[in-house]
PDB file of N, CA and C in Angstrom:
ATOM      1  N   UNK A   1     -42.427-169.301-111.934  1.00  0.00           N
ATOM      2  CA  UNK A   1     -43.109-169.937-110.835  1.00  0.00           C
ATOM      3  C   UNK A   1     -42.312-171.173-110.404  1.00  0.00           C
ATOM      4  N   UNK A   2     -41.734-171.346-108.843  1.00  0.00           N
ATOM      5  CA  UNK A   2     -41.010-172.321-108.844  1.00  0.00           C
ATOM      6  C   UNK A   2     -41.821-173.675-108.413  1.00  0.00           C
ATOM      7  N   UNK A   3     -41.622-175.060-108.651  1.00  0.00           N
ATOM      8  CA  UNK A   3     -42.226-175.993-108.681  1.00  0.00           C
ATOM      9  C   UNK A   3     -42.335-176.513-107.091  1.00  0.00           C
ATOM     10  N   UNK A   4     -43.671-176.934-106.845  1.00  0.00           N
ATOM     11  CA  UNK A   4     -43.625-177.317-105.177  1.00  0.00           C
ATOM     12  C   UNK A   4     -43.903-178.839-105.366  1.00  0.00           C
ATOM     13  N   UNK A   5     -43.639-179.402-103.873  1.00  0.00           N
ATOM     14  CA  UNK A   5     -43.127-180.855-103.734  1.00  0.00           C
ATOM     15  C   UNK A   5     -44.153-181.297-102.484  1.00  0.00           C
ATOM     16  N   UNK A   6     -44.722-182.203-102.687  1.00  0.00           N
ATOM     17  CA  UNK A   6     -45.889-182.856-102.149  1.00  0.00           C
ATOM     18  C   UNK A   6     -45.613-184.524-101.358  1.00  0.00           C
ATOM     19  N   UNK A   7     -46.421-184.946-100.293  1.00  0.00           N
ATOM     20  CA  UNK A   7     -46.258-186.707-100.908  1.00  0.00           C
ATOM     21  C   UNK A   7     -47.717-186.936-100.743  1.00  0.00           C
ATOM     22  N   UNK A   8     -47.680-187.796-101.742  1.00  0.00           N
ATOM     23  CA  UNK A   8     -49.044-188.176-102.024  1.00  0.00           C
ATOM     24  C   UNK A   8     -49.574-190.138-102.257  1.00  0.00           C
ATOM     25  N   UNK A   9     -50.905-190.584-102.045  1.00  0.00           N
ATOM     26  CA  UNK A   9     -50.719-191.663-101.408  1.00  0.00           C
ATOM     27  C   UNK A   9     -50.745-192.131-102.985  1.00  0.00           C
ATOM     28  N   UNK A  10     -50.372-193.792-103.083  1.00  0.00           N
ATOM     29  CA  UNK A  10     -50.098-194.212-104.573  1.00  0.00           C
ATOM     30  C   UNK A  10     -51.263-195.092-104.493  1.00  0.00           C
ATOM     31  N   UNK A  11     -52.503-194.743-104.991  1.00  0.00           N
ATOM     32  CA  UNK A  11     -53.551-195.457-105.369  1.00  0.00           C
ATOM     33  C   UNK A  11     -54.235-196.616-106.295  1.00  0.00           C
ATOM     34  N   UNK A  12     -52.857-196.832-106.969  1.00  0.00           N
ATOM     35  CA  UNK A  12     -52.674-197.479-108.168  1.00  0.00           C
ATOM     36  C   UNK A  12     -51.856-197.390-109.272  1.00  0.00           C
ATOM     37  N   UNK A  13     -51.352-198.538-110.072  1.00  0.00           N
ATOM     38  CA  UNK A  13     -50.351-198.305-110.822  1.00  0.00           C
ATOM     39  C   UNK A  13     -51.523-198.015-112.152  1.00  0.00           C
ATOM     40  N   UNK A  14     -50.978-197.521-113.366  1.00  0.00           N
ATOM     41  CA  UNK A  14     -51.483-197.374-114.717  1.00  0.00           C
ATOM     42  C   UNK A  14     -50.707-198.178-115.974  1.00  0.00           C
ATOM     43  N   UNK A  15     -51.596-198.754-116.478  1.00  0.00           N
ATOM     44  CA  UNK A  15     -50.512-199.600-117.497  1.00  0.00           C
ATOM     45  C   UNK A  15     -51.786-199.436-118.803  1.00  0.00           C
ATOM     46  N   UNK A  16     -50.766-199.344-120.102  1.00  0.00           N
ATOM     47  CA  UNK A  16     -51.305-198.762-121.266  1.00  0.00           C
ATOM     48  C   UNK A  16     -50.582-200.050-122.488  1.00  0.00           C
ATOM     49  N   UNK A  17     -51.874-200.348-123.121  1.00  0.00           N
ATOM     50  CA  UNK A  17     -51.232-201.672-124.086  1.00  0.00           C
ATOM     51  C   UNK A  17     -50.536-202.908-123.022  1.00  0.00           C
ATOM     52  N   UNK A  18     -50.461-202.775-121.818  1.00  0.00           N
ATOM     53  CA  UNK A  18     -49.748-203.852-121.292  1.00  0.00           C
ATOM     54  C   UNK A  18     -48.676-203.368-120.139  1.00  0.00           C
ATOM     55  N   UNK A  19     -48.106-202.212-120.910  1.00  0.00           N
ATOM     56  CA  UNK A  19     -46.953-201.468-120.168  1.00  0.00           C
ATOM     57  C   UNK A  19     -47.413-200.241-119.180  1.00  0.00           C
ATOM     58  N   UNK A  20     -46.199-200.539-118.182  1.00  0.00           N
ATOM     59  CA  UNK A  20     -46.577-199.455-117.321  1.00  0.00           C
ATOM     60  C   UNK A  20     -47.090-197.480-117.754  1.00  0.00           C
ATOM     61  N   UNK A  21     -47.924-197.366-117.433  1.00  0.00           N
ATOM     62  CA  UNK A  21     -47.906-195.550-117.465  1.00  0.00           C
ATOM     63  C   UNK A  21     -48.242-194.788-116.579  1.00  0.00           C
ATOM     64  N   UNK A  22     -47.702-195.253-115.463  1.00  0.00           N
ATOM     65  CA  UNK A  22     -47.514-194.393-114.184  1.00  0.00           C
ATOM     66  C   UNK A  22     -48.196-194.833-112.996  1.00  0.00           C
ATOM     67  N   UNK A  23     -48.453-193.500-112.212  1.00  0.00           N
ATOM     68  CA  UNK A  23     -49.528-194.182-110.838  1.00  0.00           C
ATOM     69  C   UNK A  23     -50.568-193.258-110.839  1.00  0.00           C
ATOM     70  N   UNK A  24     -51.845-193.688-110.373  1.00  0.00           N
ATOM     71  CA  UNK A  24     -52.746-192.527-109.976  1.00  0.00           C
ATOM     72  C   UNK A  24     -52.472-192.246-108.219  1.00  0.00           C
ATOM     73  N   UNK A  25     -52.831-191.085-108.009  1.00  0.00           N
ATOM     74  CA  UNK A  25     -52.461-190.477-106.765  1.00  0.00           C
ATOM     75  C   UNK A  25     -53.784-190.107-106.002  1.00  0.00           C
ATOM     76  N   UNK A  26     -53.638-189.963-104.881  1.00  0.00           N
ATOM     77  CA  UNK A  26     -54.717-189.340-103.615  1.00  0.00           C
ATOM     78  C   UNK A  26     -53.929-188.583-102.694  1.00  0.00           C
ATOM     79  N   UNK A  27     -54.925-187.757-102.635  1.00  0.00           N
ATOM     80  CA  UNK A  27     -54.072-186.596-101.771  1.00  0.00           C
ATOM     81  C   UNK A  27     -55.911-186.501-100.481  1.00  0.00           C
ATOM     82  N   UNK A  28     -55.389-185.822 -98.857  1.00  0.00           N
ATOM     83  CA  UNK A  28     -56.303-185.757 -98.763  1.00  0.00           C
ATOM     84  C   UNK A  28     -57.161-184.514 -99.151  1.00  0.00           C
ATOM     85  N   UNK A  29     -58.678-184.619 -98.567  1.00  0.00           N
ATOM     86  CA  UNK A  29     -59.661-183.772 -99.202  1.00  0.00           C
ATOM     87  C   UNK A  29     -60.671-183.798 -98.084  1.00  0.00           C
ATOM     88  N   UNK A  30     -60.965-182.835 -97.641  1.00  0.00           N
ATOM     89  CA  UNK A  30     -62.270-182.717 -96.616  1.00  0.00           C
ATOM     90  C   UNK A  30     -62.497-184.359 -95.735  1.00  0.00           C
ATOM     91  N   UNK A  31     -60.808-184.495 -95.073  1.00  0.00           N
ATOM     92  CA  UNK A  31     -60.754-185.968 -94.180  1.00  0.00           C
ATOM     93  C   UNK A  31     -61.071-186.862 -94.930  1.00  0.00           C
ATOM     94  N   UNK A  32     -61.226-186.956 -96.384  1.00  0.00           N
ATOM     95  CA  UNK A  32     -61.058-188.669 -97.184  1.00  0.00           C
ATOM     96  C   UNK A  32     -59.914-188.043 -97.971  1.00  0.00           C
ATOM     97  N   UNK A  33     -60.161-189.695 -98.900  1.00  0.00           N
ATOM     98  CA  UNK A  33     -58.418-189.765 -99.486  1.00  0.00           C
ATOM     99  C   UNK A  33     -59.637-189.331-101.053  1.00  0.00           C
ATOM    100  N   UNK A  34     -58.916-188.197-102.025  1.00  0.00           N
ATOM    101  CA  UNK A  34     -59.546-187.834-103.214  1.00  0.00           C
ATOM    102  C   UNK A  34     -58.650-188.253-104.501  1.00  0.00           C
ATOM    103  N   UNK A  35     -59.000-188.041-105.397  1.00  0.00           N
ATOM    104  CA  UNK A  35     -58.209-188.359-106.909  1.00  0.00           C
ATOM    105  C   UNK A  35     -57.845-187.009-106.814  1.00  0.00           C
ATOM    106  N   UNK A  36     -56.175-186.734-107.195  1.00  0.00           N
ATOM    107  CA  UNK A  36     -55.392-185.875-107.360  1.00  0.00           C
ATOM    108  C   UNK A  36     -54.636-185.732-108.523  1.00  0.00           C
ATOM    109  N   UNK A  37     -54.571-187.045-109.732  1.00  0.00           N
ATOM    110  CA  UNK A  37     -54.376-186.919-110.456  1.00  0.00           C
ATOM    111  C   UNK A  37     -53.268-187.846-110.886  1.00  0.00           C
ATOM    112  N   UNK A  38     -52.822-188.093-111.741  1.00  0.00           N
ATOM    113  CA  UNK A  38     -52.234-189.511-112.470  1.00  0.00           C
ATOM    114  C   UNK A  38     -50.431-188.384-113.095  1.00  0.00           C
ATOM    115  N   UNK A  39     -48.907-189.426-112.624  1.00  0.00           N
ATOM    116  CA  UNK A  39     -48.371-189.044-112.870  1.00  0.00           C
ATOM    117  C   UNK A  39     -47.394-190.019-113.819  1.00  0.00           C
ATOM    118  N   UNK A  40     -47.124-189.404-114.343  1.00  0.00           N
ATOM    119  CA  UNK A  40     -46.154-190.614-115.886  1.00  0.00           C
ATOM    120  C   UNK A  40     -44.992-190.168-116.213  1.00  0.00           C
ATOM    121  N   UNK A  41     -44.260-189.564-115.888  1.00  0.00           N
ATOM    122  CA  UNK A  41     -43.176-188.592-116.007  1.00  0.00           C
ATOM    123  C   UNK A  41     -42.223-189.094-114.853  1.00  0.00           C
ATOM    124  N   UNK A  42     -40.772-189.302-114.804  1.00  0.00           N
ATOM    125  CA  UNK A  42     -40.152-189.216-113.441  1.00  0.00           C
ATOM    126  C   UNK A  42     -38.913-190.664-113.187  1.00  0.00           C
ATOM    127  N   UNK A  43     -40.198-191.499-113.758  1.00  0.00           N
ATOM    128  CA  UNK A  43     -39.637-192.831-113.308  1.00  0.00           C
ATOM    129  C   UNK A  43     -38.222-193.997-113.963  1.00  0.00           C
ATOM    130  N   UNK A  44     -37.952-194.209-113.206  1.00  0.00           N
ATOM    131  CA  UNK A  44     -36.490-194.854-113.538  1.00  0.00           C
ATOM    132  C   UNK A  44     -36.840-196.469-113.662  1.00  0.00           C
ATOM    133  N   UNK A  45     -36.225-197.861-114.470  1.00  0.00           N
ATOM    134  CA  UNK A  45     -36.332-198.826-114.638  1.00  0.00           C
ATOM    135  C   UNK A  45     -36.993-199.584-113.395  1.00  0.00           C
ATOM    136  N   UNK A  46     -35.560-199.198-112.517  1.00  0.00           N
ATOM    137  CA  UNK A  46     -35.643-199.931-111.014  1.00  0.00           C
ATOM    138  C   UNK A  46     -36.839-199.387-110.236  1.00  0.00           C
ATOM    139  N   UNK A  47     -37.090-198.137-110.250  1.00  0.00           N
ATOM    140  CA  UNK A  47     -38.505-197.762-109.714  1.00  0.00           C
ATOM    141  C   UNK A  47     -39.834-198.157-110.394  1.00  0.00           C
ATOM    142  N   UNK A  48     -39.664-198.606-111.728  1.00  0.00           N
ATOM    143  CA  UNK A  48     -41.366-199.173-112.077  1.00  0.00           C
ATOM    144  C   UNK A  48     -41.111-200.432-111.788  1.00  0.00           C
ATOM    145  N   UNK A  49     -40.241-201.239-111.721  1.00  0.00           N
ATOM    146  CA  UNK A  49     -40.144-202.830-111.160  1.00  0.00           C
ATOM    147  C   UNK A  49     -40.140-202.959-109.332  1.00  0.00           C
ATOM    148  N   UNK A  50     -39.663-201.958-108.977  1.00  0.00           N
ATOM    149  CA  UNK A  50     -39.745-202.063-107.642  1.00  0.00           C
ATOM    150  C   UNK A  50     -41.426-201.567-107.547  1.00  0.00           C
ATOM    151  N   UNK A  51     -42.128-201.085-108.285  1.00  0.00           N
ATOM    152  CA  UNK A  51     -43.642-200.657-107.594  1.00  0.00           C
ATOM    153  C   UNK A  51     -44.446-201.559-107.861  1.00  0.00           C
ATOM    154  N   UNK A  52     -44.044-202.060-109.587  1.00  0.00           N
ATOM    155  CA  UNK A  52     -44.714-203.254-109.653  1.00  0.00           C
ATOM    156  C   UNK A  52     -44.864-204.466-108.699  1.00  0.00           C
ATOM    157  N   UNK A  53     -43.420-204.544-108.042  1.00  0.00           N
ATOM    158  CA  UNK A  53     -43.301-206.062-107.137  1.00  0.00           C
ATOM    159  C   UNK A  53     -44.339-206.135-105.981  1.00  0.00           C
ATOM    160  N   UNK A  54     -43.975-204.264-105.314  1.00  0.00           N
ATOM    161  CA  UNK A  54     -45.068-204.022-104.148  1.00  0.00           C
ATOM    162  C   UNK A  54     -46.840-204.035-104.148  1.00  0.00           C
ATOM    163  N   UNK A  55     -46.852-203.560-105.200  1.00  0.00           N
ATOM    164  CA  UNK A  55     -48.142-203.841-106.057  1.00  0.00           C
ATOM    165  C   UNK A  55     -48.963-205.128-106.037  1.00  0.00           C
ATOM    166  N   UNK A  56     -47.978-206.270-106.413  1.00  0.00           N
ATOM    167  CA  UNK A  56     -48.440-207.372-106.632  1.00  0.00           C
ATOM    168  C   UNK A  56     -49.450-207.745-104.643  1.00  0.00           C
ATOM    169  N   UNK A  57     -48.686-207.334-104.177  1.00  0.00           N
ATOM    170  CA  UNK A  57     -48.803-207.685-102.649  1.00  0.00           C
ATOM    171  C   UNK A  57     -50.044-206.936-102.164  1.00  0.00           C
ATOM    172  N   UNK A  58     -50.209-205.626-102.671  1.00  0.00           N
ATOM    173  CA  UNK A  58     -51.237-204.975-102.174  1.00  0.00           C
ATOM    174  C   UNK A  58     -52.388-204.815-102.808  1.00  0.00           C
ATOM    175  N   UNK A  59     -52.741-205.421-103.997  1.00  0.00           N
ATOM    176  CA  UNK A  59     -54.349-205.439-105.197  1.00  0.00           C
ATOM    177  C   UNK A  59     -54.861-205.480-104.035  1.00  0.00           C
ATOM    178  N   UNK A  60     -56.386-204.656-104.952  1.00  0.00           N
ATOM    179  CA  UNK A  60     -57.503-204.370-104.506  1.00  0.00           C
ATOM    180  C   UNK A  60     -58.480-204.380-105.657  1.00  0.00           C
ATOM    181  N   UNK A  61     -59.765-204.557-105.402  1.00  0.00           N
ATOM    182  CA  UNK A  61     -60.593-204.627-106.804  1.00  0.00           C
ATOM    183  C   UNK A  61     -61.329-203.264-107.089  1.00  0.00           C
ATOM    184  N   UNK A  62     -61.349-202.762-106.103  1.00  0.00           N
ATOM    185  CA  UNK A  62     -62.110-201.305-106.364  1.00  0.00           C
ATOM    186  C   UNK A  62     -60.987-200.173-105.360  1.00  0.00           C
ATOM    187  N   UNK A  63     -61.085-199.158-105.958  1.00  0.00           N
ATOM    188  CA  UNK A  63     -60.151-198.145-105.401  1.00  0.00           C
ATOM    189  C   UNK A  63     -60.890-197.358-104.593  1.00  0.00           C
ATOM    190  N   UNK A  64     -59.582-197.155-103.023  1.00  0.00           N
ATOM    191  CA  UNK A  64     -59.667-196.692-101.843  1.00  0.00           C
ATOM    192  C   UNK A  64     -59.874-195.107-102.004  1.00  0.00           C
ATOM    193  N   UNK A  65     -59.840-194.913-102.967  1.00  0.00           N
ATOM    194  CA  UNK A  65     -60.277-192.874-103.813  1.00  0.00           C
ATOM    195  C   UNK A  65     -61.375-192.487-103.943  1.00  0.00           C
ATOM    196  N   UNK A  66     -61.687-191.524-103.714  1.00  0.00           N
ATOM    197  CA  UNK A  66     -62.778-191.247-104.807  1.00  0.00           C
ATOM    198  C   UNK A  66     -62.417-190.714-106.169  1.00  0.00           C
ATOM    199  N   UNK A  67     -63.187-191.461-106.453  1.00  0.00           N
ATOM    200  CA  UNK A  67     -62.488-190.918-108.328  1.00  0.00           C
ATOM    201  C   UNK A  67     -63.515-189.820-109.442  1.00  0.00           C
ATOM    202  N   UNK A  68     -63.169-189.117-109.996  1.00  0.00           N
ATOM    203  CA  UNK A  68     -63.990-188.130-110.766  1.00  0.00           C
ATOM    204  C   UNK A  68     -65.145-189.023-111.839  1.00  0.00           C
ATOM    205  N   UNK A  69     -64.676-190.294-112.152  1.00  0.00           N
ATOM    206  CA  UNK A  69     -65.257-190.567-112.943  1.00  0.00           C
ATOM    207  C   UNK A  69     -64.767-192.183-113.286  1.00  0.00           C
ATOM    208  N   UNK A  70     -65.496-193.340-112.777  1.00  0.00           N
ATOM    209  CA  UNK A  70     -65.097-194.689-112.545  1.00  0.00           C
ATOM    210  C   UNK A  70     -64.514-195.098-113.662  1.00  0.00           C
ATOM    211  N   UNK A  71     -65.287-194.931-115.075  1.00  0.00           N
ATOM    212  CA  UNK A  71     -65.142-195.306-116.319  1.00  0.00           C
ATOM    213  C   UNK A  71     -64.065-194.863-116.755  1.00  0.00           C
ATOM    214  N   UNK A  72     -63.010-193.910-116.624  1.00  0.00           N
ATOM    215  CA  UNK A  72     -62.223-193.302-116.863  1.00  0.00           C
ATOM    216  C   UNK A  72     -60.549-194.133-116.663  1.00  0.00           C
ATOM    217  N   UNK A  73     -60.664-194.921-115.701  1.00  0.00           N
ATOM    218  CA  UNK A  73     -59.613-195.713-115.535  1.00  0.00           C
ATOM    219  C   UNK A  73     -59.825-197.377-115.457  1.00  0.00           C
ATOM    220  N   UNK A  74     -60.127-197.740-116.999  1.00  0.00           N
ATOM    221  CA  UNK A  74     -60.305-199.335-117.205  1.00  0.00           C
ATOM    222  C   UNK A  74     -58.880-200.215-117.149  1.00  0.00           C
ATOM    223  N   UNK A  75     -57.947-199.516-117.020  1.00  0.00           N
ATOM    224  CA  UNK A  75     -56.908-200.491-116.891  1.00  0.00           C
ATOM    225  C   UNK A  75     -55.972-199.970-115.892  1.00  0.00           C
ATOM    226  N   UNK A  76     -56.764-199.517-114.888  1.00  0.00           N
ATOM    227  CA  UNK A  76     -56.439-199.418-113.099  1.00  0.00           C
ATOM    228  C   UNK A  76     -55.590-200.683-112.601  1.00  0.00           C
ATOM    229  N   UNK A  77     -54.884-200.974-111.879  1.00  0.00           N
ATOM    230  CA  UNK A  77     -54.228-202.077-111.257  1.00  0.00           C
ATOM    231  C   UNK A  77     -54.292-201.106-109.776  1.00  0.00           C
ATOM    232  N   UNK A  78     -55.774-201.308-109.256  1.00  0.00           N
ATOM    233  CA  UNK A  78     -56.087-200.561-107.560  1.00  0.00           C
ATOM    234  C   UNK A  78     -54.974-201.032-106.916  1.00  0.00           C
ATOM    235  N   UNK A  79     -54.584-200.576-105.762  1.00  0.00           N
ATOM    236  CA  UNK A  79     -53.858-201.281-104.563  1.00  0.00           C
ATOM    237  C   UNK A  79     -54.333-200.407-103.266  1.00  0.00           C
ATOM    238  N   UNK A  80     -53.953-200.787-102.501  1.00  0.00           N
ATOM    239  CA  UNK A  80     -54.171-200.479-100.736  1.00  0.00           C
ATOM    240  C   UNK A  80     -53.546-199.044-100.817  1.00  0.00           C
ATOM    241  N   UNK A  81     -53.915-198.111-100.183  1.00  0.00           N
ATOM    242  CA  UNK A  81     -53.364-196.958-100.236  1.00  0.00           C
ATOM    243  C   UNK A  81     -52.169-196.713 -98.951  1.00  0.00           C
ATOM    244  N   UNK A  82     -51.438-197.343 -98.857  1.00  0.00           N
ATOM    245  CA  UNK A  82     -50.149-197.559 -97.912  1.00  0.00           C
ATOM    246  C   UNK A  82     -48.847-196.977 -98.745  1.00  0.00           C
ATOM    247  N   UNK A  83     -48.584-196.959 -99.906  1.00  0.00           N
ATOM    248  CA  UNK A  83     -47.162-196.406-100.473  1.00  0.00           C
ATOM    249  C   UNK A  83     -47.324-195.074-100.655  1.00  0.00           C
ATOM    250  N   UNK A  84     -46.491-194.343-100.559  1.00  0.00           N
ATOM    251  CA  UNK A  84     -46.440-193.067-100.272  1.00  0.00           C
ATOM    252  C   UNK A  84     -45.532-192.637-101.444  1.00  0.00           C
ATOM    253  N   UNK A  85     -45.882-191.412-102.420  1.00  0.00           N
ATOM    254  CA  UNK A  85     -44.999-191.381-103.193  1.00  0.00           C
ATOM    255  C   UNK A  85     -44.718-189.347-103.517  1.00  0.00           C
ATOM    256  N   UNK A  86     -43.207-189.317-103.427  1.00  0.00           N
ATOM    257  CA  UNK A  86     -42.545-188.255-103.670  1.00  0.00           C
ATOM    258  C   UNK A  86     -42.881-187.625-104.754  1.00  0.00           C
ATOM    259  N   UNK A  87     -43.520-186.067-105.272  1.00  0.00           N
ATOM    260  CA  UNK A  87     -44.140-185.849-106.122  1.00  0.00           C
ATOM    261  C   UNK A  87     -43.801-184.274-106.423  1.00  0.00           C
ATOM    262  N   UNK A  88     -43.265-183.793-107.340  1.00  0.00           N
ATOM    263  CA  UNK A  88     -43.151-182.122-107.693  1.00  0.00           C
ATOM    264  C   UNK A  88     -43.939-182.005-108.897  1.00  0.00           C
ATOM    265  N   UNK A  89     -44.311-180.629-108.934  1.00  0.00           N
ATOM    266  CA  UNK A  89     -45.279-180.093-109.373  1.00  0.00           C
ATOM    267  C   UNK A  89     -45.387-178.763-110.028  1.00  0.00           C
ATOM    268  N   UNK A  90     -45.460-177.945-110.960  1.00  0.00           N
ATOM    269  CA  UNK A  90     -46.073-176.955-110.928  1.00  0.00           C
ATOM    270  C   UNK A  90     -46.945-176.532-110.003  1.00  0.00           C
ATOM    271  N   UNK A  91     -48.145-176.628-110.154  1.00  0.00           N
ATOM    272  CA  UNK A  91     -49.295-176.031-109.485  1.00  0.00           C
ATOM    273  C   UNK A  91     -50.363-177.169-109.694  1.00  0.00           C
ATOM    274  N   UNK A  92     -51.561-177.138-108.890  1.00  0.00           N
ATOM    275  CA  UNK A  92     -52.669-177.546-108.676  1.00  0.00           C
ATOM    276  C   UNK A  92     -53.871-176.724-109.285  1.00  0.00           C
ATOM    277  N   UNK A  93     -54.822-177.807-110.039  1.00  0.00           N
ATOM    278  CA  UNK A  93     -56.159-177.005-110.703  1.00  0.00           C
ATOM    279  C   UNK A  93     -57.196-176.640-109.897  1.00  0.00           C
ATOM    280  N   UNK A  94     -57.667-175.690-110.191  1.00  0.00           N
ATOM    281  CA  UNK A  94     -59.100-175.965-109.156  1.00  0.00           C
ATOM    282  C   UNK A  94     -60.116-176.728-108.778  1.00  0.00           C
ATOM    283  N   UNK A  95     -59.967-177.366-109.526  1.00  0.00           N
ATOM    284  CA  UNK A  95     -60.550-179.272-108.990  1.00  0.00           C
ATOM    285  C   UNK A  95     -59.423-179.715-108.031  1.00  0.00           C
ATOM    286  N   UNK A  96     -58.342-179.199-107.538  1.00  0.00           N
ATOM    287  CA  UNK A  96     -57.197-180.269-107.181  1.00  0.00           C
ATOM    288  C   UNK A  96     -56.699-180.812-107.587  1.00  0.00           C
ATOM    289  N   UNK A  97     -56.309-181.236-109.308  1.00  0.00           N
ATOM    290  CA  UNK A  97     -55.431-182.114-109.853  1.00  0.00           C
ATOM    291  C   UNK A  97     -54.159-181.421-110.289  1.00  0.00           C
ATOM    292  N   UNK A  98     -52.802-182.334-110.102  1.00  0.00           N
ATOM    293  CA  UNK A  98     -51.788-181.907-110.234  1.00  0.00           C
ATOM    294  C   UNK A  98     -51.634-181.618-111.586  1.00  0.00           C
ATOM    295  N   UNK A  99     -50.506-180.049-111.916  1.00  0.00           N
ATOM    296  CA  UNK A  99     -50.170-179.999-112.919  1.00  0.00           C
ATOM    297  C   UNK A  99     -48.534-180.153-113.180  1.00  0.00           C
ATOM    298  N   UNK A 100     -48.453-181.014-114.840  1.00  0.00           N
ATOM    299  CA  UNK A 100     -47.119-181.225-114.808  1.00  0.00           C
ATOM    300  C   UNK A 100     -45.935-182.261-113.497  1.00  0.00           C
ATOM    301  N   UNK A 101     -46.872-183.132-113.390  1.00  0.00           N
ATOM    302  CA  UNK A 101     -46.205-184.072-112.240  1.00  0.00           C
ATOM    303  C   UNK A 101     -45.564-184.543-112.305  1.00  0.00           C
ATOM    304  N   UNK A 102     -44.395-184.738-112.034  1.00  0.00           N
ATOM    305  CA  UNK A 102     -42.861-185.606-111.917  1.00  0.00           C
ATOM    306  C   UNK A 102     -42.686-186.216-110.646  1.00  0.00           C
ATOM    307  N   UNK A 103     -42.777-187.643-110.885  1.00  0.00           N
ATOM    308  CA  UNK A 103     -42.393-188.886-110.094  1.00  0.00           C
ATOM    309  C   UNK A 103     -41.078-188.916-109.354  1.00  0.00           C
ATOM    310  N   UNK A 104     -40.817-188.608-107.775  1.00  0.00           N
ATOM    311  CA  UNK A 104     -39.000-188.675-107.417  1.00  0.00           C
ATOM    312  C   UNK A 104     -39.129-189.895-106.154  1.00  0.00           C
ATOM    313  N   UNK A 105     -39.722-190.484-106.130  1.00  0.00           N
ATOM    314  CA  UNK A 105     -39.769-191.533-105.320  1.00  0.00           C
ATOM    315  C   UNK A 105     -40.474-192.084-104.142  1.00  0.00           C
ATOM    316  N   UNK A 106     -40.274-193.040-103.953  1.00  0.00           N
ATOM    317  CA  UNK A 106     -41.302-193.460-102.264  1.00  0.00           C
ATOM    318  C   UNK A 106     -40.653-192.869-101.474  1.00  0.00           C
ATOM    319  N   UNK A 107     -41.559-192.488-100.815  1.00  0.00           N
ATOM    320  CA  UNK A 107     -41.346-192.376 -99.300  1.00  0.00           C
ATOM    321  C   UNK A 107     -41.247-193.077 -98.236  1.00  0.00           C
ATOM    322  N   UNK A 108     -40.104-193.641 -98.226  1.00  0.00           N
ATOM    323  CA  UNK A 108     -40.305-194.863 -97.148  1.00  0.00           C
ATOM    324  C   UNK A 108     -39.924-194.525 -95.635  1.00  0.00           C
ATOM    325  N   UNK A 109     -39.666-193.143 -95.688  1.00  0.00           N
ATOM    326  CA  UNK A 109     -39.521-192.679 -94.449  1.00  0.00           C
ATOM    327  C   UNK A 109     -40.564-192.115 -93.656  1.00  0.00           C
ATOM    328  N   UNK A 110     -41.876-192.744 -94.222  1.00  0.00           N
ATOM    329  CA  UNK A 110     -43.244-192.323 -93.830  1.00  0.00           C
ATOM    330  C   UNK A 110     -44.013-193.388 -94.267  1.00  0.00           C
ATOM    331  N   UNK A 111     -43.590-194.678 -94.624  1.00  0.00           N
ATOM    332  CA  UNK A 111     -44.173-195.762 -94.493  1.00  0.00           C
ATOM    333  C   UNK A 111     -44.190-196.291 -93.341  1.00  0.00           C
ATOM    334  N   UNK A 112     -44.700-197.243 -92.688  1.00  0.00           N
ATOM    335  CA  UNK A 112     -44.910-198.313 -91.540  1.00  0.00           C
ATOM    336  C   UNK A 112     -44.025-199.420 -91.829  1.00  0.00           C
TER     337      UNK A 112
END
């Protein structure tokens, strides 16, 4: 099965003990933005310091998603759903969450 390639909006970074562990994602869903699923795989030095920096600029206290389950992400760092991020994949579950997700970069050619 060959792997398909998505962009999806970056809803938040994930950080575990302190350190980064990826981003959660939104993809849309019946015209809102939905939880699509959290990717940790992909990322290069310069790309978790470059998301972090953008990050800092865009917090939010509650996330622009809907999420499966609020309690589920206590150490969320929300942001504005404006970064756009490059995303391959296996396949999608029948809930919609990505499987096997690998991180290949922003999209800044579809940013503002």
């Amino acid at each position: 099965m060959a792997n398909r390639r998505e962009t999806f909006v970056i809803a938040g970074l994930a950080f575990k003990g302190g350190k980064f562990d990826g981003v959660y994602l939104g993809g849309e869903e019946k015209g809102k933005l939905a939880y699509a699923g959290k990717v940790e795989h992909g990322f290069s030095d310069q790309q978790v310091a470059d998301l972090k920096r953008r990050a800092e600029k865009l917090t939010i206290k509650k996330p622009r998603i809907a999420l499966p389950h609020a309690r589920a992400f206590p150490k969320a760092h929300w942001i504005k759903p404006v970064l756009l991020g490059d995303v391959e994949f296996r396949r999608k579950t029948k809930s919609g969450l990505l499987r096997h997700p690998s991180y290949k970069g922003l999209r800044k050619d579809l940013m503002g």
